[in-house]
C-alpha atoms as a PDB file:
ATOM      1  CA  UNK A   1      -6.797  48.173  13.717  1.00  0.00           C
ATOM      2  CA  UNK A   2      -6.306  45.670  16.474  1.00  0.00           C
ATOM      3  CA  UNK A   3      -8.752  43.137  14.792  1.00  0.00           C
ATOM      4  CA  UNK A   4      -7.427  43.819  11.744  1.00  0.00           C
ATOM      5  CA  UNK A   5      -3.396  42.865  13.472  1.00  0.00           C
ATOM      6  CA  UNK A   6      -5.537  39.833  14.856  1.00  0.00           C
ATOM      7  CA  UNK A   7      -6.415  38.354  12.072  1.00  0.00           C
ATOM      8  CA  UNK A   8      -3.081  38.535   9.967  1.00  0.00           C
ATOM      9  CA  UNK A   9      -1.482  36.922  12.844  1.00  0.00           C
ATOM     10  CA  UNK A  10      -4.362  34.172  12.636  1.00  0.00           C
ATOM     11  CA  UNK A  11      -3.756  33.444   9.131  1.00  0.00           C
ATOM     12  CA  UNK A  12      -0.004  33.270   9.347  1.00  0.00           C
ATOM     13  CA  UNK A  13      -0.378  30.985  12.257  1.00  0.00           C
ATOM     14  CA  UNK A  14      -2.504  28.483   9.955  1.00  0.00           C
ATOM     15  CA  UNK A  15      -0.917  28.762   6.971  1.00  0.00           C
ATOM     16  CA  UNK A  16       2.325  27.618   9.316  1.00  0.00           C
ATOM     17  CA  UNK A  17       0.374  24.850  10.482  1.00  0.00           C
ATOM     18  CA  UNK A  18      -0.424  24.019   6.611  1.00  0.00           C
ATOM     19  CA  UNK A  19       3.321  24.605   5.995  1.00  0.00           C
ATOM     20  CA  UNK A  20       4.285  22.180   8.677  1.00  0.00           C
ATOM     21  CA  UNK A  21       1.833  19.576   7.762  1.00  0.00           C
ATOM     22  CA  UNK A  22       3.349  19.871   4.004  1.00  0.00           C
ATOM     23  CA  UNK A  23       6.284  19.404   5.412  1.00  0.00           C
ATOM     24  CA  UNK A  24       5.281  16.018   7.359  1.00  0.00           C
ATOM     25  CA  UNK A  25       3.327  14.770   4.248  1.00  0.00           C
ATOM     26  CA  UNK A  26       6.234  14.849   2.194  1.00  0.00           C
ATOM     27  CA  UNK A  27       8.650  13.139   4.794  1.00  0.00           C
ATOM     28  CA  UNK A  28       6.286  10.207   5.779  1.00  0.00           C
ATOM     29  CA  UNK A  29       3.753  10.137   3.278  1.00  0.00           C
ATOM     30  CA  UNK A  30       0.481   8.631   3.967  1.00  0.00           C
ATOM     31  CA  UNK A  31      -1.954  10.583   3.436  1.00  0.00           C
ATOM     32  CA  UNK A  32      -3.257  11.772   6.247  1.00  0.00           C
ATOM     33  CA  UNK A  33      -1.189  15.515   7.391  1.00  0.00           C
ATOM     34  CA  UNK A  34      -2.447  16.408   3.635  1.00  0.00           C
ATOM     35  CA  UNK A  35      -5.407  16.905   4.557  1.00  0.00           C
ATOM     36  CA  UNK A  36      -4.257  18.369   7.991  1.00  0.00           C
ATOM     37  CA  UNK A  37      -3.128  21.375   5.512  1.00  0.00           C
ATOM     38  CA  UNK A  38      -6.236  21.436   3.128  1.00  0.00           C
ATOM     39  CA  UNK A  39      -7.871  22.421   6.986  1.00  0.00           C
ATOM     40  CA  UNK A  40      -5.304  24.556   8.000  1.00  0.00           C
ATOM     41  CA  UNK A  41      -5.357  26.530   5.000  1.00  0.00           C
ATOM     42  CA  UNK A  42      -9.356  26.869   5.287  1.00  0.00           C
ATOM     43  CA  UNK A  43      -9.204  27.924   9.141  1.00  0.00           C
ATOM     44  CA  UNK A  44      -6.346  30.543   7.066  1.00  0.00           C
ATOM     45  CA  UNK A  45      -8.846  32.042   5.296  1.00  0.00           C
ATOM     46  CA  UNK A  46     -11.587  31.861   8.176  1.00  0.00           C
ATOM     47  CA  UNK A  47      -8.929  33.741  10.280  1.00  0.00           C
ATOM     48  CA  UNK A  48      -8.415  36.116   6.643  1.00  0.00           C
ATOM     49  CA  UNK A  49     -12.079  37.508   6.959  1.00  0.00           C
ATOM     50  CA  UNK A  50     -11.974  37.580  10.356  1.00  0.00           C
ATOM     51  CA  UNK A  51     -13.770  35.220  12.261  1.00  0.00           C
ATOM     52  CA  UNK A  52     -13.349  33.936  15.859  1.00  0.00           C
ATOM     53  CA  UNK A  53     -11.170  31.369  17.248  1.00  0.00           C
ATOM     54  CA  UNK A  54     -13.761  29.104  17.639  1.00  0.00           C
ATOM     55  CA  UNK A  55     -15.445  29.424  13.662  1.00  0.00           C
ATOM     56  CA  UNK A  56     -11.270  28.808  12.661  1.00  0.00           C
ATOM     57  CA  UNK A  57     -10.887  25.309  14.356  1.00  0.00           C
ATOM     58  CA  UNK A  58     -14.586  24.732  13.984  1.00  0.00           C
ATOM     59  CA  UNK A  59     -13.552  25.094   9.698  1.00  0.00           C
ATOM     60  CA  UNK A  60     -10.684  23.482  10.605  1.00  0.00           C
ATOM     61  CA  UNK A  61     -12.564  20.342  11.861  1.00  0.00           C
ATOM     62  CA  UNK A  62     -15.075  20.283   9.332  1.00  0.00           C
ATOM     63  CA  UNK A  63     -12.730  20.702   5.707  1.00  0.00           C
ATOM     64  CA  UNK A  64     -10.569  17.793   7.583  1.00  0.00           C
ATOM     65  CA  UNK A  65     -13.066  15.381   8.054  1.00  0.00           C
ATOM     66  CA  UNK A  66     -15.180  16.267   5.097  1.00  0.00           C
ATOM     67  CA  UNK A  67     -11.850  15.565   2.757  1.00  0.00           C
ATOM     68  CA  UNK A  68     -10.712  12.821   4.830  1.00  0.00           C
ATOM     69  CA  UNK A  69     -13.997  11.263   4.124  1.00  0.00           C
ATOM     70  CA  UNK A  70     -14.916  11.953   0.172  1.00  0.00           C
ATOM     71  CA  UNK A  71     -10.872  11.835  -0.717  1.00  0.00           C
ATOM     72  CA  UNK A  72      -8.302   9.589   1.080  1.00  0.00           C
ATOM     73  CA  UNK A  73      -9.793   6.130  -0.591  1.00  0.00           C
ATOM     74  CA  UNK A  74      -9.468   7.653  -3.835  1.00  0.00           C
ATOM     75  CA  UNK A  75      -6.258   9.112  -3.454  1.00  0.00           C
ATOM     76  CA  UNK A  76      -4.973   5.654  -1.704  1.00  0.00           C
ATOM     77  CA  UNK A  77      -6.722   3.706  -4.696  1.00  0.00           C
ATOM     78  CA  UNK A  78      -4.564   6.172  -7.153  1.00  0.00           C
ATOM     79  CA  UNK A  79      -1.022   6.273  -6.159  1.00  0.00           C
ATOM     80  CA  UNK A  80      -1.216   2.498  -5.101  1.00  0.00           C
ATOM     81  CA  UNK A  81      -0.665   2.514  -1.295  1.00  0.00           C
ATOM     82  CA  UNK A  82      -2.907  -0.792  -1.130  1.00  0.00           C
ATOM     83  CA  UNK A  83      -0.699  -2.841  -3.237  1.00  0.00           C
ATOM     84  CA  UNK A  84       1.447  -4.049  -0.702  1.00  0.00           C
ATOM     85  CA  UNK A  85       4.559  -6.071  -0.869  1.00  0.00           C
ATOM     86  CA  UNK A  86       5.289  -7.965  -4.187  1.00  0.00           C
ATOM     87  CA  UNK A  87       5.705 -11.569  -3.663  1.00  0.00           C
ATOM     88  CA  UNK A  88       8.884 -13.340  -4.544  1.00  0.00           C
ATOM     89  CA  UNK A  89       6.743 -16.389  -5.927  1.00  0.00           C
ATOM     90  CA  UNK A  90       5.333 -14.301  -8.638  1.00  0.00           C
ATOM     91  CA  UNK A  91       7.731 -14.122 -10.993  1.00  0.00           C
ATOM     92  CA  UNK A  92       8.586 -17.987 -10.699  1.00  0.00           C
ATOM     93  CA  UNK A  93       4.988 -19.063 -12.081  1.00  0.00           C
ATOM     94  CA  UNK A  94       4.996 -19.969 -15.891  1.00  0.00           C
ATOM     95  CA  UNK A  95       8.602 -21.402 -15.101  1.00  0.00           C
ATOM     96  CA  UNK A  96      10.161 -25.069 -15.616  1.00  0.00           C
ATOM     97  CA  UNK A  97      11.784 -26.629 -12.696  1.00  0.00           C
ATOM     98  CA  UNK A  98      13.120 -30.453 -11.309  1.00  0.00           C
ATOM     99  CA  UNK A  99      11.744 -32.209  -8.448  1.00  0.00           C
ATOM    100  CA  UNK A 100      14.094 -32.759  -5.917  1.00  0.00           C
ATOM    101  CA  UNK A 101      12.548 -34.237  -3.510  1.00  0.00           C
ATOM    102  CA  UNK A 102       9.023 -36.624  -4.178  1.00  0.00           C
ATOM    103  CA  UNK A 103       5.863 -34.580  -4.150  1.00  0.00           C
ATOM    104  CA  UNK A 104       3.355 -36.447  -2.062  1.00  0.00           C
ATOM    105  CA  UNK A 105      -0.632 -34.968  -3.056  1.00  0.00           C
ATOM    106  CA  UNK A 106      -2.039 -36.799   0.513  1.00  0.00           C
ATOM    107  CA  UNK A 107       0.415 -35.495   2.385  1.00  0.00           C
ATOM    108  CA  UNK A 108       1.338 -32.281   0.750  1.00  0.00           C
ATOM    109  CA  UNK A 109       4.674 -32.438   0.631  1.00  0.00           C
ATOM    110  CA  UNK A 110       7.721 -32.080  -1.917  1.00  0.00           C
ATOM    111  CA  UNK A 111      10.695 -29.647  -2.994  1.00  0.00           C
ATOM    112  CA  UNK A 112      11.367 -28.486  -6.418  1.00  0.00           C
ATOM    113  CA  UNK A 113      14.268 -26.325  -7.805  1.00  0.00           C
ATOM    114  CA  UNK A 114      12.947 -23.553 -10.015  1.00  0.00           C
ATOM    115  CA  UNK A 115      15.621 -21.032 -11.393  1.00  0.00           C
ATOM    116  CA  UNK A 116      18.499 -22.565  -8.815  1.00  0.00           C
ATOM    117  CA  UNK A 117      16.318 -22.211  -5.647  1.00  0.00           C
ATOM    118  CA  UNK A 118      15.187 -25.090  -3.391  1.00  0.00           C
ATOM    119  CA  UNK A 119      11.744 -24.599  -2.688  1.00  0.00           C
ATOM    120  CA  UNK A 120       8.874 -26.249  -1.105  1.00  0.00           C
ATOM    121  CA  UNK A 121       5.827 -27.804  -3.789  1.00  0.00           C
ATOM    122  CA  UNK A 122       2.429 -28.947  -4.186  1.00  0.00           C
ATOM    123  CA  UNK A 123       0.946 -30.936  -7.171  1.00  0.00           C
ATOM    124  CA  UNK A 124      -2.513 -32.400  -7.993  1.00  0.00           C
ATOM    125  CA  UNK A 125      -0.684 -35.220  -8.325  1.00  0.00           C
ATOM    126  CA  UNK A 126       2.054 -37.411  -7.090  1.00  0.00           C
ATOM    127  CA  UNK A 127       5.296 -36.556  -8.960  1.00  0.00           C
ATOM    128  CA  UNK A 128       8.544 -38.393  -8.812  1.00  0.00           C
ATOM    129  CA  UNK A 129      11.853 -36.702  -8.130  1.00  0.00           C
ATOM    130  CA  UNK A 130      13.777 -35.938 -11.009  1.00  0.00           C
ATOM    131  CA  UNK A 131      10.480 -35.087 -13.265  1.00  0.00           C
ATOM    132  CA  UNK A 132      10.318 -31.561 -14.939  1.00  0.00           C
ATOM    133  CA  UNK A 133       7.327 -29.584 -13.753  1.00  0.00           C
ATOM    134  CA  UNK A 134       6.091 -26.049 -14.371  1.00  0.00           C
ATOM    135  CA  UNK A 135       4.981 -23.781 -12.055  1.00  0.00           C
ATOM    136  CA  UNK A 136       1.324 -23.009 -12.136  1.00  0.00           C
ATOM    137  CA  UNK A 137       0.864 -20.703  -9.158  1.00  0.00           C
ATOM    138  CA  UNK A 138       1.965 -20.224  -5.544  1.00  0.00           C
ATOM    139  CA  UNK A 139       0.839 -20.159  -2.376  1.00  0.00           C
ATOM    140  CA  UNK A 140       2.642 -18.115  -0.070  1.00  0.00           C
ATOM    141  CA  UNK A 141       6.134 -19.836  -0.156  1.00  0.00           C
ATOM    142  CA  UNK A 142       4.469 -23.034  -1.473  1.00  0.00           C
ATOM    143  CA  UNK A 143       4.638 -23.262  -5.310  1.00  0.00           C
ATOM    144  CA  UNK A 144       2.088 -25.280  -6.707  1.00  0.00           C
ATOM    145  CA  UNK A 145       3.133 -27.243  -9.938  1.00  0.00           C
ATOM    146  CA  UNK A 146       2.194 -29.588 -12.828  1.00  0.00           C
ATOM    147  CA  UNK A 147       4.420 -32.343 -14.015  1.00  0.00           C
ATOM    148  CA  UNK A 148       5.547 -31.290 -17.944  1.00  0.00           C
ATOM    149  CA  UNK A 149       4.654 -33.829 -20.279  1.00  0.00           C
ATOM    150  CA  UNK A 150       7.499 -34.275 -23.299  1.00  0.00           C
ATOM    151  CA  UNK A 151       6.618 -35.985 -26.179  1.00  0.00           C
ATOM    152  CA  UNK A 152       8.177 -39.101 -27.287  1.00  0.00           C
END
């Protein structure tokens, strides 16, 4: 009887601790208390067929590292954690703009004004200010460019 009392208080206690760690998932998602619950709910049913203390966390341990392992790359990969913060220059490539100030190639300097924003240029070549360019690429903050030729 006592054992019995024992170990419906032991799987209450982790399926709290799953609860909980649902409940931290959800508010700062990162994938990491998930899998805090996948153990939690193991070490439940551990604690459901009566097992020890020890054999619980010992489940516990293993399900959590064992998922952490085999899932949290895939899972990351999925929902596109790794993307990281879009860049501003990225929607500016394929766009004209005007040199405003001289882009130097040696030196590396020059300013353009793509889309009503001043902002820093490269080129392959030297190009004069006031010449139409389009934007090729970026790097960083720096958007490389290419003078546009117009026919005649």
């Amino acid at each position: 009887m006592l054992a019995d009392l024992l170990a419906r208080i032991g799987t209450l206690a982790w399926l709290a601790v799953a609860l909980i760690a649902a409940i931290i998932e959800v508010s700062i998602p990162h994938f990491g208390f998930a899998f805090v619950g996948v153990g939690a709910v193991a070490a439940a049913v551990a604690a459901y067929f009566g097992f020890d203390l020890p054999t619980q966390f010992a489940v516990l341990v293993v399900v959590l590292v064992v998922s952490l392992a085999l899932l949290r790359s895939r899972l990351v990969g999925l929902f596109g954690a790794a993307r990281g913060v879009p860049s501003r220059t990225a929607t500016l490539v394929g766009r004209h703009g005007i040199v405003t100030h001289e882009i130097d190639r040696t030196v590396g300097t020059g300013r353009v004004n793509v889309g009503g924003e001043d902002w820093a240029a490269r080129s392959t070549e030297p190009i004069a200010a006031g010449e139409k360019v389009q934007v090729v690429g970026a790097d960083g903050i720096v958007l490389e460019v290419t003078k546009v030729w117009t026919q005649a």
